[in-house]
N, C-alpha and C. Protein backbone atom coordinates (compact mmCIF):
# COMPACT_ATOMS: atom_id res chain seq x y z
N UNK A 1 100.20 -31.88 -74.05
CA UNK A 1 100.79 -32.36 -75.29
C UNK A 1 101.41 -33.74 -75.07
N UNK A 2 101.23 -34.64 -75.97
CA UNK A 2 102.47 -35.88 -75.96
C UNK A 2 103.16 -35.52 -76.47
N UNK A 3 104.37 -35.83 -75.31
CA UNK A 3 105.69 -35.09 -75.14
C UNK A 3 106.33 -36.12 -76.10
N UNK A 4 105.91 -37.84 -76.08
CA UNK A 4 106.64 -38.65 -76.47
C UNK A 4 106.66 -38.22 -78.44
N UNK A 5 105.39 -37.71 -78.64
CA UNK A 5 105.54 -38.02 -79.94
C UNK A 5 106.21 -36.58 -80.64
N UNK A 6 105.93 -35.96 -79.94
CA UNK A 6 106.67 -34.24 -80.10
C UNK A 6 108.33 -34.81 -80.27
N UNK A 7 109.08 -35.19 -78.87
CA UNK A 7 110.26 -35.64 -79.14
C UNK A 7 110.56 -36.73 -80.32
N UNK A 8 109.49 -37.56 -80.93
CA UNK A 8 109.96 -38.70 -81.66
C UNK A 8 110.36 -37.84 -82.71
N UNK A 9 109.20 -36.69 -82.89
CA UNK A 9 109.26 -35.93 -84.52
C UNK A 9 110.70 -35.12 -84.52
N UNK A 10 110.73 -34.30 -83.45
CA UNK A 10 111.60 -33.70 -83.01
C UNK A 10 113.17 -34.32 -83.40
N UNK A 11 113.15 -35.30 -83.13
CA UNK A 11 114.50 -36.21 -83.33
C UNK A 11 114.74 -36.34 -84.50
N UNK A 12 113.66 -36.68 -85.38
CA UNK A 12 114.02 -37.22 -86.82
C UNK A 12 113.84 -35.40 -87.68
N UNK A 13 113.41 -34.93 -87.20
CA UNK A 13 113.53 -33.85 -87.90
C UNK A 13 115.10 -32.89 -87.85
N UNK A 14 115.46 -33.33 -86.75
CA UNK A 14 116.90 -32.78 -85.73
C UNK A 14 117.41 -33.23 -87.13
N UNK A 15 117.58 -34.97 -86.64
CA UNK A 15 118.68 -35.75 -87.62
C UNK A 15 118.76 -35.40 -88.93
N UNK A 16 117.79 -35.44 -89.55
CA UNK A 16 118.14 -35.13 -90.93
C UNK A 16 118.18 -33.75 -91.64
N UNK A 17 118.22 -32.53 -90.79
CA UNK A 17 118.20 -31.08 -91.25
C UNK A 17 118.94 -30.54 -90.42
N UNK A 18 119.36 -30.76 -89.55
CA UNK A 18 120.17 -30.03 -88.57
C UNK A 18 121.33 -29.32 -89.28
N UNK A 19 122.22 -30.51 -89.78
CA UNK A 19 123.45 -30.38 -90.18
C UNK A 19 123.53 -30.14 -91.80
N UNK A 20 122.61 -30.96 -92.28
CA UNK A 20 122.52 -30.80 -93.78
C UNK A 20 121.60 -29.13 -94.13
N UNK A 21 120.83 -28.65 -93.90
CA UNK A 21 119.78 -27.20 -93.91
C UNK A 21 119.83 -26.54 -92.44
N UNK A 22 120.94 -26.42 -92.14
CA UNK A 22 120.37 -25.73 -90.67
C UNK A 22 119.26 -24.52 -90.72
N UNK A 23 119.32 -23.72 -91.82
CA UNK A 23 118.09 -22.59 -92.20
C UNK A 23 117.02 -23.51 -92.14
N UNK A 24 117.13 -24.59 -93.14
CA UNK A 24 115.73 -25.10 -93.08
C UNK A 24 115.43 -25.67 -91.70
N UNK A 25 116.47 -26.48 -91.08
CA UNK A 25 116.06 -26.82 -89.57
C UNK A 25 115.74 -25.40 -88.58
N UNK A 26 116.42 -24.32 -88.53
CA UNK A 26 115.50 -23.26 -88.04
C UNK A 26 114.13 -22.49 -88.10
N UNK A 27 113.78 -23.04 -89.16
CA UNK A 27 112.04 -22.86 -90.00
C UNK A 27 111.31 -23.64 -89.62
N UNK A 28 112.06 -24.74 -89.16
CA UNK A 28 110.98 -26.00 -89.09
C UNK A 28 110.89 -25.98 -87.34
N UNK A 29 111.78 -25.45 -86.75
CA UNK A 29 111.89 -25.40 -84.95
C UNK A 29 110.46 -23.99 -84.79
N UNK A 30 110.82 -23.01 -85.38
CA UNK A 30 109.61 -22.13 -85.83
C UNK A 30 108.40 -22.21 -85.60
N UNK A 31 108.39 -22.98 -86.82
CA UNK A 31 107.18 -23.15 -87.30
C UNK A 31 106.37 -24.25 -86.28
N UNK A 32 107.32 -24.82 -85.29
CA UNK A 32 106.74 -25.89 -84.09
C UNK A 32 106.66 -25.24 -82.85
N UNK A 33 107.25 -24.05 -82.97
CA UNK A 33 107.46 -23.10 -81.75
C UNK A 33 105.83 -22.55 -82.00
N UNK A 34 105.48 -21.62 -83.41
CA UNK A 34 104.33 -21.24 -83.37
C UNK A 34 102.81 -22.13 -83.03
N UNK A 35 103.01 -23.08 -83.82
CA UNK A 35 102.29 -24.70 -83.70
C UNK A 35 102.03 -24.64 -82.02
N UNK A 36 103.09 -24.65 -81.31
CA UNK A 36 103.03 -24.65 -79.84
C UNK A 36 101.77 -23.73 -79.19
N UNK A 37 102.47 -22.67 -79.74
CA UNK A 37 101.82 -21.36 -78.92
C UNK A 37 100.10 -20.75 -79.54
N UNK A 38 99.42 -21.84 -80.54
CA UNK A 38 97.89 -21.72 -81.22
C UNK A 38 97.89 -23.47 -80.79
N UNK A 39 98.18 -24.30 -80.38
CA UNK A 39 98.00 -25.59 -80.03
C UNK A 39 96.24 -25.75 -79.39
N UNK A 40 96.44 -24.57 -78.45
CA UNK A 40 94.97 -24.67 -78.17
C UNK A 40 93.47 -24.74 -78.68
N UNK A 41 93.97 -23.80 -79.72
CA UNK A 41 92.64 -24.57 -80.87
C UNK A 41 92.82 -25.90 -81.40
N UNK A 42 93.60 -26.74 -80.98
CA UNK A 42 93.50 -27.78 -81.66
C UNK A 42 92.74 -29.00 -80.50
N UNK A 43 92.71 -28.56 -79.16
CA UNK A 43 92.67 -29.54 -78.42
C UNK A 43 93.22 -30.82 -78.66
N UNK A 44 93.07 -32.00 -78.58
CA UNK A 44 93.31 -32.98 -78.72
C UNK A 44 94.06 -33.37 -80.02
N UNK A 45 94.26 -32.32 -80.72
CA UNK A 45 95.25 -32.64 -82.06
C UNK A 45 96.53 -31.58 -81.64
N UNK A 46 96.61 -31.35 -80.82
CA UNK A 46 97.73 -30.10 -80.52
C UNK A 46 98.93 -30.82 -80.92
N UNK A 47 99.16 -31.94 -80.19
CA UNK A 47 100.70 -32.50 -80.35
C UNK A 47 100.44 -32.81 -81.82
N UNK A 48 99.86 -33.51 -82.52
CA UNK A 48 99.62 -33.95 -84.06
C UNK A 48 100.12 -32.92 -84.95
N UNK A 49 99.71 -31.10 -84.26
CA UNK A 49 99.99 -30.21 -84.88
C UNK A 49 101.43 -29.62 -84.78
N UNK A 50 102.02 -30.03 -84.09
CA UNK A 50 103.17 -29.44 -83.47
C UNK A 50 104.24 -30.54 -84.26
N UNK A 51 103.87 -31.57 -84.13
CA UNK A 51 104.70 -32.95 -84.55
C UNK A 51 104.74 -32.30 -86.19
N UNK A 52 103.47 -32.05 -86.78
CA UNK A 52 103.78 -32.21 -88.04
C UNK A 52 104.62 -30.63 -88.50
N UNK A 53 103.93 -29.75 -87.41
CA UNK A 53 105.39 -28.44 -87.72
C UNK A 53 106.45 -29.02 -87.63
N UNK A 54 107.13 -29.48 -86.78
CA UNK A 54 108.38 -29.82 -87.07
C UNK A 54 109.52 -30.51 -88.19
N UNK A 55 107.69 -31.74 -88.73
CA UNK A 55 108.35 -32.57 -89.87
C UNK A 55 108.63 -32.24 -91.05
N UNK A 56 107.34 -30.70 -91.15
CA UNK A 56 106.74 -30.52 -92.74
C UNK A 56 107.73 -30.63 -93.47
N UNK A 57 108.69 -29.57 -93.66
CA UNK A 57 109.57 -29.98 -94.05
C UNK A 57 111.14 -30.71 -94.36
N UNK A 58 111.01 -31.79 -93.62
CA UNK A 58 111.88 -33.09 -93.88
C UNK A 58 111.99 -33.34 -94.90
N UNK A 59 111.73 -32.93 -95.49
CA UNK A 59 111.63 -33.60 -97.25
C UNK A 59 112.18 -33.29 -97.94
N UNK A 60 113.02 -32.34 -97.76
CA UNK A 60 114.19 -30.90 -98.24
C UNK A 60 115.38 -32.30 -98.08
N UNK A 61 115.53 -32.44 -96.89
CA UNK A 61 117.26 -33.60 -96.41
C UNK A 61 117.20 -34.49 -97.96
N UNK A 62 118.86 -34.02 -97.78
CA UNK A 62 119.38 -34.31 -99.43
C UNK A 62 119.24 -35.67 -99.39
N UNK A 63 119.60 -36.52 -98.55
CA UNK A 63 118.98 -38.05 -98.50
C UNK A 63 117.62 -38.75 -98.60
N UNK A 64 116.76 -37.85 -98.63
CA UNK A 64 115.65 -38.01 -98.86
C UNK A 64 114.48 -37.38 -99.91
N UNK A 65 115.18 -36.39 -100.78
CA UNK A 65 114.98 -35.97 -102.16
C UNK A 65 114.94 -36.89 -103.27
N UNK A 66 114.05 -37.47 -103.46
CA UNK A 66 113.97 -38.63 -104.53
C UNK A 66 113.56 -37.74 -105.68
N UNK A 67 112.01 -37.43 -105.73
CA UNK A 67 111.31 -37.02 -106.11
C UNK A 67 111.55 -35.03 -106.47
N UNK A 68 112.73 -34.79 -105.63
CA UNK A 68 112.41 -33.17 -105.12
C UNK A 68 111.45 -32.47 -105.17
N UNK A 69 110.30 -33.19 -104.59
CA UNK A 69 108.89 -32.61 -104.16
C UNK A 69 109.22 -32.30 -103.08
N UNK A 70 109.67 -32.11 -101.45
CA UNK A 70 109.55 -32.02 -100.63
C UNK A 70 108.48 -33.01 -99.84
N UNK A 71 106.82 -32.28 -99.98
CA UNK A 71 105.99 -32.70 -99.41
C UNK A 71 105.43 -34.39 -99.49
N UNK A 72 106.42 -34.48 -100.63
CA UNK A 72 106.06 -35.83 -101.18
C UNK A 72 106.93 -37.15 -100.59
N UNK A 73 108.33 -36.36 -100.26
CA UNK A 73 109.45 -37.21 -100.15
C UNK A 73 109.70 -37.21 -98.50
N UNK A 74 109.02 -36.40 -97.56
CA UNK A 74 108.74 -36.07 -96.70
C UNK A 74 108.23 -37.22 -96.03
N UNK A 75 106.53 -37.55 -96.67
CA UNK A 75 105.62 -38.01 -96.10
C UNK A 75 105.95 -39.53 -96.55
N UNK A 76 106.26 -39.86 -97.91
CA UNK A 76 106.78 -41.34 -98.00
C UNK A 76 108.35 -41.64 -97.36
N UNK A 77 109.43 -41.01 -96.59
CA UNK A 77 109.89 -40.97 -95.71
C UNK A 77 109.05 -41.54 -94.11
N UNK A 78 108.56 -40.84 -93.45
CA UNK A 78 108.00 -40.74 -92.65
C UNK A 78 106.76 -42.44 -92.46
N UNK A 79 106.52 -42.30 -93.51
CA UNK A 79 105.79 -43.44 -93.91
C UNK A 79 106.24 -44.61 -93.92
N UNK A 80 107.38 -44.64 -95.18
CA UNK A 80 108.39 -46.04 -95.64
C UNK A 80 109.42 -46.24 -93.82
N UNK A 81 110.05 -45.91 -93.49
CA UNK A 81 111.26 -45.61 -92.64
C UNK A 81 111.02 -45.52 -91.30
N UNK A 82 109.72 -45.09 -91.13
CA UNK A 82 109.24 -45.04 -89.01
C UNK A 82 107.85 -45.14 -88.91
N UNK A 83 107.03 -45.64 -90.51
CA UNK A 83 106.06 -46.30 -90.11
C UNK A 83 104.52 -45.67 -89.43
N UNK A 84 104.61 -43.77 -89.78
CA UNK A 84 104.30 -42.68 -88.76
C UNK A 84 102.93 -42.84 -88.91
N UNK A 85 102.31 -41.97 -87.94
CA UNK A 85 100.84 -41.93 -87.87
C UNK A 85 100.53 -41.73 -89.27
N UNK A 86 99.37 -42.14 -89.55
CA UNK A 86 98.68 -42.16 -91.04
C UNK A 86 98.24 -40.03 -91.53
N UNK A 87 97.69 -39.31 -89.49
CA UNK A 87 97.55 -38.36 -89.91
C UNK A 87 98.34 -37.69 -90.11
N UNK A 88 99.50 -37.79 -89.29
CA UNK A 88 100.65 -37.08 -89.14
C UNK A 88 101.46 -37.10 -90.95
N UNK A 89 101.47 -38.07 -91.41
CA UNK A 89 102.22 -38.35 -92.67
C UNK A 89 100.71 -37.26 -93.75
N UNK A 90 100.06 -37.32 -93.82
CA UNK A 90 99.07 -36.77 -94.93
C UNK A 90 99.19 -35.20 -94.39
N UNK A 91 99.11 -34.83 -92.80
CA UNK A 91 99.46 -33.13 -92.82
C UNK A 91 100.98 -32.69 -93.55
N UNK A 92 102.23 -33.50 -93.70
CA UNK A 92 102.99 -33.08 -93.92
C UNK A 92 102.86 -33.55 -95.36
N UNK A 93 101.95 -34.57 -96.43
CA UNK A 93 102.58 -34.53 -97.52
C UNK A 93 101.82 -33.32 -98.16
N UNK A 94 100.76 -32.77 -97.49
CA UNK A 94 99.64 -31.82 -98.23
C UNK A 94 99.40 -30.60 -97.23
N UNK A 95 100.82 -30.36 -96.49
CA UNK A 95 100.87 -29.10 -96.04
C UNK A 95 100.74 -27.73 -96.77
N UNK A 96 101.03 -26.92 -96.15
CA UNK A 96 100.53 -25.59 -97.37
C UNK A 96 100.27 -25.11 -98.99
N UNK A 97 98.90 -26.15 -98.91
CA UNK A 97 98.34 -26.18 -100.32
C UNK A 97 99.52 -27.24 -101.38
N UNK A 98 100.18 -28.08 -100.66
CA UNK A 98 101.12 -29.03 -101.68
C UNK A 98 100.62 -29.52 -103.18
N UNK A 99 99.28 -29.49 -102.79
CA UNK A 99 98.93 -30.24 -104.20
C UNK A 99 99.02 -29.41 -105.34
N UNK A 100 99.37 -27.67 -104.89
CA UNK A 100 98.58 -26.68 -106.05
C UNK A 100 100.37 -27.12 -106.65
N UNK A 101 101.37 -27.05 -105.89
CA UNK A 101 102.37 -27.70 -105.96
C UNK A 101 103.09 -29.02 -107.07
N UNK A 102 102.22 -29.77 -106.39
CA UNK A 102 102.31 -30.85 -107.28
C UNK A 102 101.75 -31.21 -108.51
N UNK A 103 100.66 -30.12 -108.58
CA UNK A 103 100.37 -29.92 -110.13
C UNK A 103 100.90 -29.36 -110.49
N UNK A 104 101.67 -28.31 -110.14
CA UNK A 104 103.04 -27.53 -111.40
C UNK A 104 103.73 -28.83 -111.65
N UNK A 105 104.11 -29.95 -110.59
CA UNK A 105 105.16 -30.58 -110.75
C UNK A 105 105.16 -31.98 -111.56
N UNK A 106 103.39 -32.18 -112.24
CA UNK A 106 103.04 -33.16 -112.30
C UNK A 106 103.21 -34.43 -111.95
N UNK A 107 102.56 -34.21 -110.42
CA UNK A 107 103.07 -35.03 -109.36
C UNK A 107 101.42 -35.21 -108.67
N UNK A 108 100.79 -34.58 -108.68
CA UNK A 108 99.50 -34.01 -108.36
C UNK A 108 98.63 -35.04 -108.02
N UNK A 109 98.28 -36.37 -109.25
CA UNK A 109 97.80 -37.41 -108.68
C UNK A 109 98.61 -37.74 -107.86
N UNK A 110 99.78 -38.60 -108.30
CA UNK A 110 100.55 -39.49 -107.37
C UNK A 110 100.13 -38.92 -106.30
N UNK A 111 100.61 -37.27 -105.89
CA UNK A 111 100.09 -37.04 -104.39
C UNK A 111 99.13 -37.08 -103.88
N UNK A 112 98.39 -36.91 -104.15
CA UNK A 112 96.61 -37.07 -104.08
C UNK A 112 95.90 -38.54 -104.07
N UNK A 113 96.77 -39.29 -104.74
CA UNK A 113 96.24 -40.78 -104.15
C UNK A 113 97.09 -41.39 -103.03
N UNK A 114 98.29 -41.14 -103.26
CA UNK A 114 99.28 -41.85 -102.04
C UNK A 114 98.96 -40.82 -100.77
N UNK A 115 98.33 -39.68 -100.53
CA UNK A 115 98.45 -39.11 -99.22
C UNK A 115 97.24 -38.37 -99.71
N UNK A 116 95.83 -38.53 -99.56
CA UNK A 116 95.00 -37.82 -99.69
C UNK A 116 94.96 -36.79 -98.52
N UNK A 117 94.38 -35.44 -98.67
CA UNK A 117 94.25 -34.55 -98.15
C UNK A 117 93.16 -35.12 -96.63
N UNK A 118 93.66 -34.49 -95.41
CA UNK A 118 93.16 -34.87 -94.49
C UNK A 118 91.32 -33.89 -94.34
N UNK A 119 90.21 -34.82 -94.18
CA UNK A 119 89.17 -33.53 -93.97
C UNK A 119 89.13 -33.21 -92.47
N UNK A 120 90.36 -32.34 -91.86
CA UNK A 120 90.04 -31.54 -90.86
C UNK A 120 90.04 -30.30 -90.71
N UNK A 121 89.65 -29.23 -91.73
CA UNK A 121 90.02 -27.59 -92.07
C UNK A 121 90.77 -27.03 -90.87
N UNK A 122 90.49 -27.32 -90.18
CA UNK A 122 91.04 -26.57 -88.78
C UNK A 122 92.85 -27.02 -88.81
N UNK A 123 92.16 -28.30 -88.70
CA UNK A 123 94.02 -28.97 -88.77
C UNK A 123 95.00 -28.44 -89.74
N UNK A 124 94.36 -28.41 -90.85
CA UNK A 124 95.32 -28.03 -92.10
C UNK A 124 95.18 -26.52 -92.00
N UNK A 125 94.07 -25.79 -91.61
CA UNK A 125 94.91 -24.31 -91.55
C UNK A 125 95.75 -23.88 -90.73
N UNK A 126 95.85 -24.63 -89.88
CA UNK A 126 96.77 -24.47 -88.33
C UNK A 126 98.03 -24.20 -89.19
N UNK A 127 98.58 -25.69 -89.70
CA UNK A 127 99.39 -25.63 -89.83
C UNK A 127 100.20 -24.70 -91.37
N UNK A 128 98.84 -23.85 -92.38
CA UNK A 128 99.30 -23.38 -93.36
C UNK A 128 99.56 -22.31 -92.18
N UNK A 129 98.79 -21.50 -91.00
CA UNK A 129 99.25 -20.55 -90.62
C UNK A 129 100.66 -20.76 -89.89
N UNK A 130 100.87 -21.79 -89.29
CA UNK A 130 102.11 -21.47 -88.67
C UNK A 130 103.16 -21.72 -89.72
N UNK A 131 103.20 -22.31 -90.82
CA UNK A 131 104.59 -21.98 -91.97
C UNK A 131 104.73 -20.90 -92.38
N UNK A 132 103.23 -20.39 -92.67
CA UNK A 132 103.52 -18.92 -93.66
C UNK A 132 103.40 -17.08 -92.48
N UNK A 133 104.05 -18.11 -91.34
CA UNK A 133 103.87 -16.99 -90.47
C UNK A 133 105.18 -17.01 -89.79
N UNK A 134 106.02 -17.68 -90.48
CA UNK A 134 107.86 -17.94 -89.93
C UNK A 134 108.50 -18.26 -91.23
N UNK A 135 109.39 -16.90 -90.59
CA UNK A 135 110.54 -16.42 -92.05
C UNK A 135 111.02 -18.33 -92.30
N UNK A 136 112.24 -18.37 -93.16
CA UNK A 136 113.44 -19.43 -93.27
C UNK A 136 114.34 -19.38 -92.36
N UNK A 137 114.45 -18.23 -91.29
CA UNK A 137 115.38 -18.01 -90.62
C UNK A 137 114.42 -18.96 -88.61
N UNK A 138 113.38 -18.53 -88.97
CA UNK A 138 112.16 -19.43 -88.26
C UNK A 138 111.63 -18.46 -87.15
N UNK A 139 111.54 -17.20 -87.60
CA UNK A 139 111.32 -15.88 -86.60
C UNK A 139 109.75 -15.55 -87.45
N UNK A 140 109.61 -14.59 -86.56
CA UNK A 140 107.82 -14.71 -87.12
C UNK A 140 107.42 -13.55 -88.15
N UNK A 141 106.79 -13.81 -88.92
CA UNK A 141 106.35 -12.61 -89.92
C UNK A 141 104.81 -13.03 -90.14
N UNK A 142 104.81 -11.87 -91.09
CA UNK A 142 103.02 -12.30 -91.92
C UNK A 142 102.58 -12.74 -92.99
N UNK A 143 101.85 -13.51 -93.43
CA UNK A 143 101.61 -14.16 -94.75
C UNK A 143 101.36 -13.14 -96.15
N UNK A 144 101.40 -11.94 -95.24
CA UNK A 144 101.72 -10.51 -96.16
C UNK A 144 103.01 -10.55 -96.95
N UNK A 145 103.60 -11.12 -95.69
CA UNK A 145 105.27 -10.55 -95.92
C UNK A 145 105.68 -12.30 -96.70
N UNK A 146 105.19 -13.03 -96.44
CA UNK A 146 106.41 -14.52 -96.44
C UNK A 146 106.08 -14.92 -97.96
N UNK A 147 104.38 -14.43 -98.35
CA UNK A 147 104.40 -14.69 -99.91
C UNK A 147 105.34 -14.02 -100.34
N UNK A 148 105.51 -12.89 -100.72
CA UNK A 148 106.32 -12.08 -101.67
C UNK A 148 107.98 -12.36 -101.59
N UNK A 149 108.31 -12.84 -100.04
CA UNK A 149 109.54 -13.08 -99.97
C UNK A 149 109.39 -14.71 -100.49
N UNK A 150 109.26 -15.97 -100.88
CA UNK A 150 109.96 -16.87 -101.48
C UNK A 150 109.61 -16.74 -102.51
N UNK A 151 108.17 -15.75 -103.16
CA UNK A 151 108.85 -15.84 -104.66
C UNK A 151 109.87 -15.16 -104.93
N UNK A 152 110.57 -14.00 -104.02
CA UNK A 152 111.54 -13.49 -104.31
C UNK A 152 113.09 -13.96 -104.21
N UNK A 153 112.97 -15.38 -102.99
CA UNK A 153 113.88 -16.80 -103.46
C UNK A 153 113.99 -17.45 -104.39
N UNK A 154 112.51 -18.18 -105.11
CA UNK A 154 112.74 -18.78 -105.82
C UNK A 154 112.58 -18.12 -106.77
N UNK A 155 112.01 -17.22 -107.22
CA UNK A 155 111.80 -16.39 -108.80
C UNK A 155 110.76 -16.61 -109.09
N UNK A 156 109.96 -15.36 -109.92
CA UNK A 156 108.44 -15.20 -110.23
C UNK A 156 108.17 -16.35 -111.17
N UNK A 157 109.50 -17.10 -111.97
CA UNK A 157 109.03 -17.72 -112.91
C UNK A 157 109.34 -19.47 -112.59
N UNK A 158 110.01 -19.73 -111.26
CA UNK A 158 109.80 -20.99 -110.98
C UNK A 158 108.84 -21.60 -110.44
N UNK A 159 108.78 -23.00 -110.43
CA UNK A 159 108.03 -23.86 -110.13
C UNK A 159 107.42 -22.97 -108.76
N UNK A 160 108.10 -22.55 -107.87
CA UNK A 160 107.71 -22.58 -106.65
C UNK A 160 106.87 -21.37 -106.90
N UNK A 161 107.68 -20.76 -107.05
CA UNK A 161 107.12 -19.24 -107.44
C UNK A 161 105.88 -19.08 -108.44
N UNK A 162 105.30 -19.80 -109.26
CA UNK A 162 104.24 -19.90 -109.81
C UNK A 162 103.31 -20.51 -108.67
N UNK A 163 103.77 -21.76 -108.04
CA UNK A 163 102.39 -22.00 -106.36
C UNK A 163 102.10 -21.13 -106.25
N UNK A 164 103.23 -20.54 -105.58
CA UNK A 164 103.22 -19.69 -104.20
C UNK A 164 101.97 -18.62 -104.51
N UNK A 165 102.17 -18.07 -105.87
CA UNK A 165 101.58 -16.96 -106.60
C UNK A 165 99.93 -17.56 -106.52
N UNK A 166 99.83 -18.93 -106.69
CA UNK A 166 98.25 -19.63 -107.03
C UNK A 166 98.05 -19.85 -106.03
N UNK A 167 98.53 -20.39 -104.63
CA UNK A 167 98.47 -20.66 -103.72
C UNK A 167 97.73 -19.21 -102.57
N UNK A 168 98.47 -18.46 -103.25
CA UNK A 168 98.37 -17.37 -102.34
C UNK A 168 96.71 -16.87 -101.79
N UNK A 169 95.85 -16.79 -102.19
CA UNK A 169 94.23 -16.65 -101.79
C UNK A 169 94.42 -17.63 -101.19
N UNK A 170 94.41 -18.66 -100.77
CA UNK A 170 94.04 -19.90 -100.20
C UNK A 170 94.61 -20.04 -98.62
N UNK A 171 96.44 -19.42 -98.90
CA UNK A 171 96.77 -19.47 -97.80
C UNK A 171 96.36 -18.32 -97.16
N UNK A 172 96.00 -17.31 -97.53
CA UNK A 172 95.79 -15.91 -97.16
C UNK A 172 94.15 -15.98 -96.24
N UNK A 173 93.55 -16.96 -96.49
CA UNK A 173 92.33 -17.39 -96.16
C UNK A 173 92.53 -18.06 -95.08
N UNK A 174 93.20 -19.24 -95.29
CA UNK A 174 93.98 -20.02 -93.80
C UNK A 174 94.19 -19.13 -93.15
N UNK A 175 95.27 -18.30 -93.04
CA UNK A 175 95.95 -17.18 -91.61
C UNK A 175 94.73 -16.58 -91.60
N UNK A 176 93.93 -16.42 -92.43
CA UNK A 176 92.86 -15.19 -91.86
C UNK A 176 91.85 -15.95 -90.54
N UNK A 177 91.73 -17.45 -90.99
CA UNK A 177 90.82 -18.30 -90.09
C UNK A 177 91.09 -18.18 -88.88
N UNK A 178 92.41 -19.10 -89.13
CA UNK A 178 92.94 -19.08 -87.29
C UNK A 178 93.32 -17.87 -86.90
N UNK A 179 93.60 -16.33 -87.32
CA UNK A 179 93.72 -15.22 -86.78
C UNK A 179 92.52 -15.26 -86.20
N UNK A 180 91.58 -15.04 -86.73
CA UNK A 180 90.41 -14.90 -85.79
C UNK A 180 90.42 -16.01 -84.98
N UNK A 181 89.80 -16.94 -85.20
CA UNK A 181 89.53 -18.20 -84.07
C UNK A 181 90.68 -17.98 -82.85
N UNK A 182 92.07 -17.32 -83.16
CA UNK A 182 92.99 -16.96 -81.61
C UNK A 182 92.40 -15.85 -80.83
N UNK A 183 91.68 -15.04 -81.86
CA UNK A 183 91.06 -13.45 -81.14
C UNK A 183 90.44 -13.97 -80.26
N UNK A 184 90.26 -13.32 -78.56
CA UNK A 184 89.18 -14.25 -77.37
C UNK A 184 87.88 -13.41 -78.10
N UNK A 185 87.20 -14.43 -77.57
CA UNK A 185 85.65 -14.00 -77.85
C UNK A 185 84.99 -13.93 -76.52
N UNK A 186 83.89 -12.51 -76.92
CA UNK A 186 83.77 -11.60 -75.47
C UNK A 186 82.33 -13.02 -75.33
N UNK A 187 82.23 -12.33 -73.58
CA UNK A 187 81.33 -13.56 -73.11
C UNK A 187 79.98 -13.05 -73.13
């Protein structure tokens, strides 16, 4: 792994959630812990994958809520402010299905032209599996369990909670990918 760019993400993700979301900074240590431990399917994108667990959600830090998109305010953060890898900024603005997101939020173009979706399927399911496979608390569950629990945060009838609900086949498809692709395959 580059250790350097793991620690760069690492830092800025520290700084701005630590103290302000420590829940959310425990989700996001998680979700880089899991990132870690499936890194190997990524070969050569492992650290890319790990970096962007850590960042996804940056976008929450109350200083950086413009928009209160998250994925949006995240990645033009990351972008405007440290200048970040081009891939690294597009996994975190169109992390777990963001756009189905940003069309509740009619935000959908904007996101879709300022951070088009990356074409690496592998990359982007990595990382829908390692969010929707770590509670808020950043301990591990199943995409069984983590749908039903934030619509049961945010409510069946909010913004989020309407994604989550549309979202749900899609991410349920992601964890199903990389579940298998971790299973060893006999020789």
């Amino acid at each position: 792994m580059n250790q350097a760019m793991y620690q760069w993400a690492q830092t800025i993700a520290q700084a701005e959630l630590a103290d302000a979301l420590p829940r959310r900074w425990a989700h996001s240590q998680g979700v880089a812990a899991r990132a870690a431990e499936i890194g190997r399917l990524l070969h050569e994108d492992a650290d890319l994958l790990i970096s962007a667990a850590i960042l996804h959600d940056v976008g929450y830090a109350p200083r950086l809520a413009m928009t209160g998109f998250h994925p949006l305010d995240g990645a033009r953060f990351l972008r405007d402010e440290h200048a970040a890898d081009e891939r690294l900024i597009r996994l975190v603005a169109n992390h777990t299905f963001a756009l189905l997101e940003a069309e509740e939020r009619a935000l959908g173009e904007e996101l879709e032209t300022e951070f088009p979706l990356l074409d690496d399927p592998l990359l982007v399911d990595a990382l829908v599996y390692c969010d929707m496979t770590t509670t808020p608390d950043g301990n591990r569950t199943t995409a069984r369990e983590r749908i039903p629990e934030v619509v049961g945060r945010y409510g069946p009838d909010s913004v989020v909670g309407r994604f989550i609900r549309r979202a749900a086949p899609e991410i349920s498809c992601s964890v199903e990918r990389i579940g298998a692709a971790l299973v060893p395959q006999p020789r």
